[in-house]
C-alpha atoms as a PDB file:
ATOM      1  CA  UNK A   1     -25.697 -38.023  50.731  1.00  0.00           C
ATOM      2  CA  UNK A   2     -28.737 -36.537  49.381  1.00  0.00           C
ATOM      3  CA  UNK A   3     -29.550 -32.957  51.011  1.00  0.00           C
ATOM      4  CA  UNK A   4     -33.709 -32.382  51.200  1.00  0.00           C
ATOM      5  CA  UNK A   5     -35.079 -29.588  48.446  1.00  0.00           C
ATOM      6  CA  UNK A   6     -35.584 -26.548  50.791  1.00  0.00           C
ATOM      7  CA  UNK A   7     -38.901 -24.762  50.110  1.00  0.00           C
ATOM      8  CA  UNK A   8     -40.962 -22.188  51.094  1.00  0.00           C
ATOM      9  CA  UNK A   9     -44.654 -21.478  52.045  1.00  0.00           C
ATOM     10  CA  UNK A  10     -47.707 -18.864  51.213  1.00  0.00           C
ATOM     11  CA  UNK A  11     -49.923 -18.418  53.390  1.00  0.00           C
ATOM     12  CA  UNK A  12     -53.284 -17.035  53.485  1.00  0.00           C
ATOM     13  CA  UNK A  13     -56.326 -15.874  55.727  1.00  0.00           C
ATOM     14  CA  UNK A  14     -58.619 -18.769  54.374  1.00  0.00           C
ATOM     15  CA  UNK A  15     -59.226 -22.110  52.503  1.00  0.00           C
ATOM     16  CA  UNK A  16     -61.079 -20.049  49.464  1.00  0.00           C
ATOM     17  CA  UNK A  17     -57.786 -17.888  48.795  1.00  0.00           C
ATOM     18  CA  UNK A  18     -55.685 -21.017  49.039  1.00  0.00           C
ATOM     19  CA  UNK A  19     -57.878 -23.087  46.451  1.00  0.00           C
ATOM     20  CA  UNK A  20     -58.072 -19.441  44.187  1.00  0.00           C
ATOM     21  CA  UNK A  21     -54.574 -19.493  44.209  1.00  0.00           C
ATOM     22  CA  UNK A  22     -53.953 -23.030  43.296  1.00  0.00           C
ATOM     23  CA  UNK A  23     -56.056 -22.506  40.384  1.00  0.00           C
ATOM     24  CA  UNK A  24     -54.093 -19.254  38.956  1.00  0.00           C
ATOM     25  CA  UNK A  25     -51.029 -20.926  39.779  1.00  0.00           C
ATOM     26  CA  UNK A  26     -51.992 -24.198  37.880  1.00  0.00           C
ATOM     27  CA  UNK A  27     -53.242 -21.971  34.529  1.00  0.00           C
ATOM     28  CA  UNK A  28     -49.982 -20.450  34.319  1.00  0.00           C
ATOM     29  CA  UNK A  29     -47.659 -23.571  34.870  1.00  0.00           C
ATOM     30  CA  UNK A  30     -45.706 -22.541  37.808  1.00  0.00           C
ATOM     31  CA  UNK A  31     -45.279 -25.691  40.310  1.00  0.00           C
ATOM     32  CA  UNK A  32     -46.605 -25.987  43.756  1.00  0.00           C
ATOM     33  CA  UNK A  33     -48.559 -28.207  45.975  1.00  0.00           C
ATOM     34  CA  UNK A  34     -51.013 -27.903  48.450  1.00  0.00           C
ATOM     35  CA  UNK A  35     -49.922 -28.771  51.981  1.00  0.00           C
ATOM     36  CA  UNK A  36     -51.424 -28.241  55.743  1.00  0.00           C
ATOM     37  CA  UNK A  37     -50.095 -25.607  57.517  1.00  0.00           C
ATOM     38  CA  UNK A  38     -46.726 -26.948  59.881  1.00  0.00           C
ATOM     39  CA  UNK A  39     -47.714 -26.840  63.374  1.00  0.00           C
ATOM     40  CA  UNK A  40     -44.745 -24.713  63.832  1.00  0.00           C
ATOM     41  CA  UNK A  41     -46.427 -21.846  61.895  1.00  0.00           C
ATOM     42  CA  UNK A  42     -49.841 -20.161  62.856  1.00  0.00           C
ATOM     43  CA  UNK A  43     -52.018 -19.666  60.523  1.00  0.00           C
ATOM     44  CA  UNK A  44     -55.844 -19.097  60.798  1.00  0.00           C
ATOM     45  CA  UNK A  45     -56.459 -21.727  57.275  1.00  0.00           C
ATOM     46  CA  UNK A  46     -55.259 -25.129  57.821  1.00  0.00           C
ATOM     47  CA  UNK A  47     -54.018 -25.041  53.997  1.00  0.00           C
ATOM     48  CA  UNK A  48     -51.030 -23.709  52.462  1.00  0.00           C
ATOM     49  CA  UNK A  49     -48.807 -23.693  49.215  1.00  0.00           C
ATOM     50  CA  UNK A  50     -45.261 -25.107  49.102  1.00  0.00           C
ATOM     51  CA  UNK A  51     -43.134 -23.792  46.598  1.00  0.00           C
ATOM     52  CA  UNK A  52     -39.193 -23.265  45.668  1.00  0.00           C
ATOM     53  CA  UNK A  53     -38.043 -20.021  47.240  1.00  0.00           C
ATOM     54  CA  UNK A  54     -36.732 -19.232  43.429  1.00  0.00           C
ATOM     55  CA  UNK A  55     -39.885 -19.397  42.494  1.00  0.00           C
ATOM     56  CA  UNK A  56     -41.702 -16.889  44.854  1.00  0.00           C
ATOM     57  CA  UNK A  57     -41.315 -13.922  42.210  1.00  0.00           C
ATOM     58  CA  UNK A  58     -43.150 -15.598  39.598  1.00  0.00           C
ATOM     59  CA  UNK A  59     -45.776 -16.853  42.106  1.00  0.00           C
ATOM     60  CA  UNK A  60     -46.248 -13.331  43.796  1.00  0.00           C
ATOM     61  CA  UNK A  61     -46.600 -11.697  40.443  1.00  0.00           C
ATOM     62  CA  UNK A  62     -49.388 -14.216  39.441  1.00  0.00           C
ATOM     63  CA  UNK A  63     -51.626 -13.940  42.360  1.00  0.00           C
ATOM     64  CA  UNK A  64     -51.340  -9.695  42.674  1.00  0.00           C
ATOM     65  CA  UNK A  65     -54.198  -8.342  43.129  1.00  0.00           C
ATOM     66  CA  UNK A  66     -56.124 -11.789  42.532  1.00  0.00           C
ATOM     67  CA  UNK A  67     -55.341 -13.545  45.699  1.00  0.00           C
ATOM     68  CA  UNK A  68     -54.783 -11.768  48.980  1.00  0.00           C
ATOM     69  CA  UNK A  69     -51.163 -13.491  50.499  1.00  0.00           C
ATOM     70  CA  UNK A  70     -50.894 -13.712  54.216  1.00  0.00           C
ATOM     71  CA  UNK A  71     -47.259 -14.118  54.574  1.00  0.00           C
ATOM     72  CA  UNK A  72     -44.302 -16.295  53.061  1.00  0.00           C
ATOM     73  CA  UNK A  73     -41.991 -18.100  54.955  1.00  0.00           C
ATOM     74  CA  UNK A  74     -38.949 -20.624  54.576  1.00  0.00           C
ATOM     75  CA  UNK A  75     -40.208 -24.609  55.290  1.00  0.00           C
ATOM     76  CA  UNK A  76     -37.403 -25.672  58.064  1.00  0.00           C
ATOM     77  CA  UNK A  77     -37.928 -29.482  58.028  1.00  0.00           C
END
């Protein structure tokens, strides 16, 4: 049996960080995708990025002091 790719998320305070972020994230090759927010996690933006938790380095030191980050947290589907 196949086990599901865990993942994490980024968070942020609004769509315009989200879509900033996506951008910076696309221009330096590092895989993501846009997702809405689970309903188990409040956010105030309805948009967040999905990533692999190996990859949250990489993605934090891409977006410093670009892209404000909300919070991080591990996807339990």
């Amino acid at each position: 049996m196949n086990e599901k790719p865990q993942y994490s998320v980024m968070l942020f305070k609004a769509v315009s960080y989200v879509l900033k972020a996506e951008k910076i994230l696309k221009k330096e090759g590092l895989p993501h995708k846009l997702i809405p927010v689970p309903k188990n996690i409040s956010s105030d933006c309805g948009i967040c990025l999905r990533f692999e938790p190996a990859l949250q380095s990489k993605i934090e030191v891409a977006l410093l002091n670009k892209v404000e980050i909300e919070e991080v947290r591990a996807l339990k589907e």
